[in-house]
Each structure stands twice: as structure tokens, then as C-alpha cells.
PDB file of N, CA and C in Angstrom:
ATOM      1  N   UNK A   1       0.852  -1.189   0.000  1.00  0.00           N
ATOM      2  CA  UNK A   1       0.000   0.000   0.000  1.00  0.00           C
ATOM      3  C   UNK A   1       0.888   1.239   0.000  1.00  0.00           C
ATOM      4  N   UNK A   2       0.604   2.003  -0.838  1.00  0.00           N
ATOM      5  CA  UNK A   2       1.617   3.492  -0.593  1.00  0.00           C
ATOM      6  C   UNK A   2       0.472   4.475  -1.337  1.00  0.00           C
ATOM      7  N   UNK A   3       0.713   5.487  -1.197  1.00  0.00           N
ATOM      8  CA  UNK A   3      -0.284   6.821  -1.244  1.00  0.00           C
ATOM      9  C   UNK A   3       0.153   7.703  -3.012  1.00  0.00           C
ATOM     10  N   UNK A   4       1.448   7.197  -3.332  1.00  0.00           N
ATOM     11  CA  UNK A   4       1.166   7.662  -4.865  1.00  0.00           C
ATOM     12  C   UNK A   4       1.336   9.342  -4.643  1.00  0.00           C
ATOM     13  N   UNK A   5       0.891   9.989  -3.779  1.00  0.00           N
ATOM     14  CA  UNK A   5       0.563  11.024  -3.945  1.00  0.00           C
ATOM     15  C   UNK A   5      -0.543  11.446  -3.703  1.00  0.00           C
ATOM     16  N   UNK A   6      -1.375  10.354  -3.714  1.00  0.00           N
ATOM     17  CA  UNK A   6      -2.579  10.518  -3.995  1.00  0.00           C
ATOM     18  C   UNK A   6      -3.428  10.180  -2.752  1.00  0.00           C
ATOM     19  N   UNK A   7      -3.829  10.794  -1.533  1.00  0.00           N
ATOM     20  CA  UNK A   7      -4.475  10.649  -0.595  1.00  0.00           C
ATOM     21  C   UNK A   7      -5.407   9.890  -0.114  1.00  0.00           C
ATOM     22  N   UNK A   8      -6.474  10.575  -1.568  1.00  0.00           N
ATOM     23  CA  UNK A   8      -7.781   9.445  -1.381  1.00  0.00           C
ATOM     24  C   UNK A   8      -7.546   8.365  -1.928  1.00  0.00           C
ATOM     25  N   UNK A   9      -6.923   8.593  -2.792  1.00  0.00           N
ATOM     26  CA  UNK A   9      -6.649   6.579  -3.316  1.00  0.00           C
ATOM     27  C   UNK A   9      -6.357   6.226  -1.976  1.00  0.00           C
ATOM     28  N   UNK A  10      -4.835   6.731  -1.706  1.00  0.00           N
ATOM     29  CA  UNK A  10      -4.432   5.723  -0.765  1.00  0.00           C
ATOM     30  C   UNK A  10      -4.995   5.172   0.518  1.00  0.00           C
ATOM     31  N   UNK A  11      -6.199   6.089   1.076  1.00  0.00           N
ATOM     32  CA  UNK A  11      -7.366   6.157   2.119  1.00  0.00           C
ATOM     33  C   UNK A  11      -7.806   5.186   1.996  1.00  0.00           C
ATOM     34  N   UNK A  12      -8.395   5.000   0.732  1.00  0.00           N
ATOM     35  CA  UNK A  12      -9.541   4.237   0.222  1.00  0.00           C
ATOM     36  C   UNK A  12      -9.492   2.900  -0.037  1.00  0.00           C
ATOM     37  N   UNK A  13      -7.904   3.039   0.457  1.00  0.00           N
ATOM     38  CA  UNK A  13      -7.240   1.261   0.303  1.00  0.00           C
ATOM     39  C   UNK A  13      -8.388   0.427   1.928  1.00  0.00           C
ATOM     40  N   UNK A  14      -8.066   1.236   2.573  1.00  0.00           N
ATOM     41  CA  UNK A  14      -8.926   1.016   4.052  1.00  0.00           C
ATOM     42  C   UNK A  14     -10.351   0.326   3.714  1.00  0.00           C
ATOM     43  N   UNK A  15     -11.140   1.434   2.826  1.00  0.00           N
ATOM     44  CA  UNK A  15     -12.577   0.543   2.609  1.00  0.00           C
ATOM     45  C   UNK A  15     -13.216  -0.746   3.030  1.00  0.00           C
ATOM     46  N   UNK A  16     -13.888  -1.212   3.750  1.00  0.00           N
ATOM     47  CA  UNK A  16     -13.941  -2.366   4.445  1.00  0.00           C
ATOM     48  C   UNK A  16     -13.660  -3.387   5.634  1.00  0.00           C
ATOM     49  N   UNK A  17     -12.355  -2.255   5.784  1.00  0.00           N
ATOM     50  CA  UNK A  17     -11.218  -3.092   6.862  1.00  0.00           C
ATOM     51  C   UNK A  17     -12.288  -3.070   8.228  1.00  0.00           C
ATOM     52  N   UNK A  18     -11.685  -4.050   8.907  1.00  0.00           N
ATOM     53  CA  UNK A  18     -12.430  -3.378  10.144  1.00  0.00           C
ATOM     54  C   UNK A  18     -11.058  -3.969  11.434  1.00  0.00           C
ATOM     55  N   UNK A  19     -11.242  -2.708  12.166  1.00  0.00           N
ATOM     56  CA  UNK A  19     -10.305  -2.318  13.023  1.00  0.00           C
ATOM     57  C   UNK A  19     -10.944  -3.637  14.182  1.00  0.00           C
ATOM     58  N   UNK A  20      -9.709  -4.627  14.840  1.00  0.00           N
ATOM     59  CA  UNK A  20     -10.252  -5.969  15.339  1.00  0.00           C
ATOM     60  C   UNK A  20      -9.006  -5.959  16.652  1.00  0.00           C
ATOM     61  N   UNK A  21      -7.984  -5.185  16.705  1.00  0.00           N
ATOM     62  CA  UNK A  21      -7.027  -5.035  17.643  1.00  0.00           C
ATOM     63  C   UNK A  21      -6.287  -3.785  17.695  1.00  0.00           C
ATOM     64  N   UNK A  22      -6.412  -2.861  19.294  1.00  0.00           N
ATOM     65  CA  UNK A  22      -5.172  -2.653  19.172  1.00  0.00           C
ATOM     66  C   UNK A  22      -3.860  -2.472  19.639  1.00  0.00           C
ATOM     67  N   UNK A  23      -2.722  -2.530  19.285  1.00  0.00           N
ATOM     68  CA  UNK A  23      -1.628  -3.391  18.866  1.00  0.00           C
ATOM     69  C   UNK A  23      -0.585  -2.934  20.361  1.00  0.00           C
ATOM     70  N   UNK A  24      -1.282  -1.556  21.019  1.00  0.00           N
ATOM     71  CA  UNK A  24       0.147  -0.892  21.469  1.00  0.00           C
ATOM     72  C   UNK A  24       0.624   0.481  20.682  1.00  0.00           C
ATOM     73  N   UNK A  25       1.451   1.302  21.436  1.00  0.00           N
ATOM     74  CA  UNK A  25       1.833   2.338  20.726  1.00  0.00           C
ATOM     75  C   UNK A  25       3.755   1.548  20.897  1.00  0.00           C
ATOM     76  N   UNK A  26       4.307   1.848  19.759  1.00  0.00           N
ATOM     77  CA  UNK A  26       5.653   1.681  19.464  1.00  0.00           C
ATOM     78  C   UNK A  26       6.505   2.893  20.017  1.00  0.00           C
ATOM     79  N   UNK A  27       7.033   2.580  20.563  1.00  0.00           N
ATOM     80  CA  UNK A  27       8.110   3.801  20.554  1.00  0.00           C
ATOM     81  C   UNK A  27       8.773   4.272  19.679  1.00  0.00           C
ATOM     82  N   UNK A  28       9.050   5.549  19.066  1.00  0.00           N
ATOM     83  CA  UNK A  28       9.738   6.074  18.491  1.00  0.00           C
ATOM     84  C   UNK A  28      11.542   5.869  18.823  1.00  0.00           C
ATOM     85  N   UNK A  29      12.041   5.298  18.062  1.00  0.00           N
ATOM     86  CA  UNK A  29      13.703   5.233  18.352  1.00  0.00           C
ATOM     87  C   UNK A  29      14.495   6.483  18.440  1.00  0.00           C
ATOM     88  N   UNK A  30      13.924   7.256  17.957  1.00  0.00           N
ATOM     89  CA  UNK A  30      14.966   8.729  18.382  1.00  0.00           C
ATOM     90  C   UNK A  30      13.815   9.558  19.623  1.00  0.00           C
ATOM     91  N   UNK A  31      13.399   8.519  20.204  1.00  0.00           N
ATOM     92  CA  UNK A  31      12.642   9.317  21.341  1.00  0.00           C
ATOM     93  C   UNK A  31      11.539  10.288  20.922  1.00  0.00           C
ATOM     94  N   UNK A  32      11.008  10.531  20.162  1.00  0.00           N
ATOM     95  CA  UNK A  32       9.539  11.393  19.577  1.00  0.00           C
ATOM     96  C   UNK A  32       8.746  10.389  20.199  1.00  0.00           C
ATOM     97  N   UNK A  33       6.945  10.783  20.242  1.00  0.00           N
ATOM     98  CA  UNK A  33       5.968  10.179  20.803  1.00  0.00           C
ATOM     99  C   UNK A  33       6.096   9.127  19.930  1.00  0.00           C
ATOM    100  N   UNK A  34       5.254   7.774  20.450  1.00  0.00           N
ATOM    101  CA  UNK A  34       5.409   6.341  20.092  1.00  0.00           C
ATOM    102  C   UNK A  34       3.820   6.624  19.052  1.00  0.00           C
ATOM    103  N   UNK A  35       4.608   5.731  18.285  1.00  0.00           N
ATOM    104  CA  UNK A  35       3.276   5.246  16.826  1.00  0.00           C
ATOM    105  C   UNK A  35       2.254   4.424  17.659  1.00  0.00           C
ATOM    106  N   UNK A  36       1.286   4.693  17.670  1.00  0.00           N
ATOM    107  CA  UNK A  36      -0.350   3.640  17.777  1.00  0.00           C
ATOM    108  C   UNK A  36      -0.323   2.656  16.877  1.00  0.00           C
ATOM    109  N   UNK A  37      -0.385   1.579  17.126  1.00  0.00           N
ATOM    110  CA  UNK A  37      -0.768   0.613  16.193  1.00  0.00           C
ATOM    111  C   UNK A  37      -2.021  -0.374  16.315  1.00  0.00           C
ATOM    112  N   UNK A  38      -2.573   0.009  15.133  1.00  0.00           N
ATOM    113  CA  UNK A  38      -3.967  -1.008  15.032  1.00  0.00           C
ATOM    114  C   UNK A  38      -3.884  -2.066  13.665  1.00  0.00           C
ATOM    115  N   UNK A  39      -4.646  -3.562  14.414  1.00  0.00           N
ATOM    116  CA  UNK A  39      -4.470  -4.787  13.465  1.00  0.00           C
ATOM    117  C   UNK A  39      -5.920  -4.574  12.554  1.00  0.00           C
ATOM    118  N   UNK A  40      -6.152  -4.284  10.970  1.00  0.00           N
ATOM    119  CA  UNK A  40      -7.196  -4.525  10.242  1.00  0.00           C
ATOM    120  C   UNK A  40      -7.796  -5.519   9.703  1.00  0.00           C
ATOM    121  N   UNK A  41      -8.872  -6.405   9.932  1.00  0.00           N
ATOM    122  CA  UNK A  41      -9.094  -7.355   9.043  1.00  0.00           C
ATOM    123  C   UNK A  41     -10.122  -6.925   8.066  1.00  0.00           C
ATOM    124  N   UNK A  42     -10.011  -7.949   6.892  1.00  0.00           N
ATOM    125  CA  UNK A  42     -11.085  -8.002   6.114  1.00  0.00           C
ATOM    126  C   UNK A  42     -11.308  -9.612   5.046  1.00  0.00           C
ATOM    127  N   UNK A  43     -12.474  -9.481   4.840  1.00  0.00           N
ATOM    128  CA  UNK A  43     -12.813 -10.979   4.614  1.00  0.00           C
ATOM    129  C   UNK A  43     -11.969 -11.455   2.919  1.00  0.00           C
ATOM    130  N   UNK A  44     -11.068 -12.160   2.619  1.00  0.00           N
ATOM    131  CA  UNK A  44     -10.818 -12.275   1.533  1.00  0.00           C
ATOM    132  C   UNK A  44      -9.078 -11.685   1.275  1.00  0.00           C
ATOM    133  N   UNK A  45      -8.802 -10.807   2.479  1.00  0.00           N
ATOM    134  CA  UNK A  45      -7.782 -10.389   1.948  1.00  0.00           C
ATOM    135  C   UNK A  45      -6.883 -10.891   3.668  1.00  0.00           C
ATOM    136  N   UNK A  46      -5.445 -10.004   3.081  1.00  0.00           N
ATOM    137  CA  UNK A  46      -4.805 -10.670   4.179  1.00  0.00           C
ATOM    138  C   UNK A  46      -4.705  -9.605   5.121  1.00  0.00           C
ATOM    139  N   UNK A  47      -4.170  -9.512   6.555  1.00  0.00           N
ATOM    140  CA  UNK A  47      -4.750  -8.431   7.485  1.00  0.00           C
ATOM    141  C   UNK A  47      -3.460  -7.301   7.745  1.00  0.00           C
ATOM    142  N   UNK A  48      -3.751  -6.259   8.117  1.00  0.00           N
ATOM    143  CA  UNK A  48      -3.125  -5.363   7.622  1.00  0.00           C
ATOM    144  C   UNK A  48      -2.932  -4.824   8.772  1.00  0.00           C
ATOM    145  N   UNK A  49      -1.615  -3.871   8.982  1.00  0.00           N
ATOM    146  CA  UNK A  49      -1.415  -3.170  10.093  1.00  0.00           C
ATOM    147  C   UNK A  49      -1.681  -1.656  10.188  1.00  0.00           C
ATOM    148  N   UNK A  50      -2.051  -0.365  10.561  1.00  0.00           N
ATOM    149  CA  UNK A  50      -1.750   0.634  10.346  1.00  0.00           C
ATOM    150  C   UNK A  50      -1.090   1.524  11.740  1.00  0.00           C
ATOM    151  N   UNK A  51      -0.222   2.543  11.440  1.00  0.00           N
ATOM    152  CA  UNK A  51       0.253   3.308  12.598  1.00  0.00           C
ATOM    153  C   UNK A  51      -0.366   4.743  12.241  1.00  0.00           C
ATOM    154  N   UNK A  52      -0.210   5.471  13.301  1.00  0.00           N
ATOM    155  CA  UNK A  52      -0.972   6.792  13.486  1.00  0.00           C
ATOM    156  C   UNK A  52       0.704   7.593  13.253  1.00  0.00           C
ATOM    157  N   UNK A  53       1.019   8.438  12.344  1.00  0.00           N
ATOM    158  CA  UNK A  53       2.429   8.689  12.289  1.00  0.00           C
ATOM    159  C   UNK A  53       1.751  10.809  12.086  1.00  0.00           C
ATOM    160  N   UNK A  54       2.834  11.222  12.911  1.00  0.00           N
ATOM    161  CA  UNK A  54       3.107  12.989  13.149  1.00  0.00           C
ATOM    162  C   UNK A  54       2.465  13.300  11.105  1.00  0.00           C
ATOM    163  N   UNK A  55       3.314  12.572  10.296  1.00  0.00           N
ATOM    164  CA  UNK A  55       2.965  13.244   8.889  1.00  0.00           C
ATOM    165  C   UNK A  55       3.648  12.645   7.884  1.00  0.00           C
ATOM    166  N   UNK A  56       3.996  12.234   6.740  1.00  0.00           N
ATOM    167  CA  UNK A  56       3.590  11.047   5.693  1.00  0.00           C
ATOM    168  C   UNK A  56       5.342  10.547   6.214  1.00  0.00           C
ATOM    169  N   UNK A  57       6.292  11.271   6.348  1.00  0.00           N
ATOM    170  CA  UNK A  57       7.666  11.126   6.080  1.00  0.00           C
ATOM    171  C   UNK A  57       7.938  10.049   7.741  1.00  0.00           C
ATOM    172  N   UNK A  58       7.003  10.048   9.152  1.00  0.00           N
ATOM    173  CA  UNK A  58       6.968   9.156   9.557  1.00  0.00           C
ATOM    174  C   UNK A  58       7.623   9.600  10.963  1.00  0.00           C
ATOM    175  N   UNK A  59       7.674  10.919  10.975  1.00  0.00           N
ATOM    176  CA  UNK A  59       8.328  11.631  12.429  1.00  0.00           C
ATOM    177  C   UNK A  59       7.272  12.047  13.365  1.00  0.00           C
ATOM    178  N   UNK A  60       7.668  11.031  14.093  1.00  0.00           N
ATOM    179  CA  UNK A  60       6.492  10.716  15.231  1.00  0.00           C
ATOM    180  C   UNK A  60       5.595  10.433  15.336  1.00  0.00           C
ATOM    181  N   UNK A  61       5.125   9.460  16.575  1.00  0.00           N
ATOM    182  CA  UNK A  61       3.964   9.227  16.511  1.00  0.00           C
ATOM    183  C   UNK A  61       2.532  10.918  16.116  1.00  0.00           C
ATOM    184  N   UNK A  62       1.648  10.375  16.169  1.00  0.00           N
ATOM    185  CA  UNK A  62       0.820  10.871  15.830  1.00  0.00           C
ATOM    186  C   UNK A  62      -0.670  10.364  17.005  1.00  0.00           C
ATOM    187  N   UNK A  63      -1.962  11.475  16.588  1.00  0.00           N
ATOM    188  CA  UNK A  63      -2.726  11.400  17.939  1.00  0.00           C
ATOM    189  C   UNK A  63      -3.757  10.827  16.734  1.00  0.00           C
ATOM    190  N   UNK A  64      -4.881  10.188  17.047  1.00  0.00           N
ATOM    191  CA  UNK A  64      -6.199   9.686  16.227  1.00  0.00           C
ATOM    192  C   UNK A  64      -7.333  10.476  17.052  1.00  0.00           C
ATOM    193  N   UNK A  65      -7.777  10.964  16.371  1.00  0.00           N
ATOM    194  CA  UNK A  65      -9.484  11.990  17.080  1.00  0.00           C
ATOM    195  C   UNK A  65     -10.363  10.956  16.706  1.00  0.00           C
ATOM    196  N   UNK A  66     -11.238  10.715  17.759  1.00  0.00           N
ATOM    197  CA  UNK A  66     -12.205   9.491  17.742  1.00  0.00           C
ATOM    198  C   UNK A  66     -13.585  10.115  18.088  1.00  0.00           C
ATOM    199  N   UNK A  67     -14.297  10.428  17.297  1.00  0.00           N
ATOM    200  CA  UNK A  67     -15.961  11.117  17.288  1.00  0.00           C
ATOM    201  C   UNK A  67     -17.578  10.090  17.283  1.00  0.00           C
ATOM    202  N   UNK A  68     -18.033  10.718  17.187  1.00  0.00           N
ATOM    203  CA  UNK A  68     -19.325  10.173  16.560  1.00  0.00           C
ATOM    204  C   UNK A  68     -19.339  10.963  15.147  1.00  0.00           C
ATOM    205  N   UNK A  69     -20.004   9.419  14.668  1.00  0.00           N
ATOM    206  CA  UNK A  69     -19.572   9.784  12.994  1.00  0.00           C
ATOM    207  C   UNK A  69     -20.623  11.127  12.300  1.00  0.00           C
ATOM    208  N   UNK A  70     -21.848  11.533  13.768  1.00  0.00           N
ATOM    209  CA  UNK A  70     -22.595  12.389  13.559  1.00  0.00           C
ATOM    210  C   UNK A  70     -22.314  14.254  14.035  1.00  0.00           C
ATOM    211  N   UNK A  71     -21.113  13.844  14.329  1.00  0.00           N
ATOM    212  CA  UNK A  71     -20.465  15.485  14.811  1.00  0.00           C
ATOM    213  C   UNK A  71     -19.754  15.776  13.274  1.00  0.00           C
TER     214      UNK A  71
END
């Protein structure tokens, strides 16, 4: 999976997944906040990991805002 450039493609790779674990936050090796990690499954394919990262290049963890999908 990689983003191309292209955001929503690469978003849209997600479609379906459904979030089934999660994993722990990783620590960052040069000491920045630790990556979140969540396990994705989906029926047919094989299961996938994702981290919550500061911004695409991968410096630092990063925070996830968790809503109701009606706000």
C-alpha cells in the first residue's frame, strides 16, 4: 500500500477493513511520541497493520481523534 501522492486513493485502500485489535503504541527510536498501532481485518484479503504517524515522512507518533460519525 503506498499513497502515490494521492491521498484518497491511498485512504480508500482502508474501505472495508475493520479495526479488530489494538496493537500498542511503538516507541519512536529517536525518542519522539510512540506510533499507535492497530491490526485490520477483512474478509478475503490478508490483514493489515496501520500506525498513526506525526505526517507522511513518519516523524512521530501521531494522535487519532475518535468522534461520533454524527459530529
Amino acid at each position: 500500500m503506498s499513497n502515490n501522492g494521492n491521498f484518497d486513493t491511498y485512504y480508500k485502500q482502508l474501505d472495508g477493513f475493520t479495526i479488530v485489535k489494538y496493537m500498542g503504541a511503538v516507541e519512536d527510536e529517536y525518542g519522539g511520541d510512540p506510533f499507535p498501532q492497530f491490526l485490520l481485518c477483512k474478509e478475503g484479503h490478508e490483514d493489515i497493520m496501520i500506525e498513526v504517524s506525526r505526517d507522511p515522512e513518519g516523524n512521530e507518533g501521531g494522535f487519532l481523534f475518535i468522534s461520533d460519525a454524527n459530529d
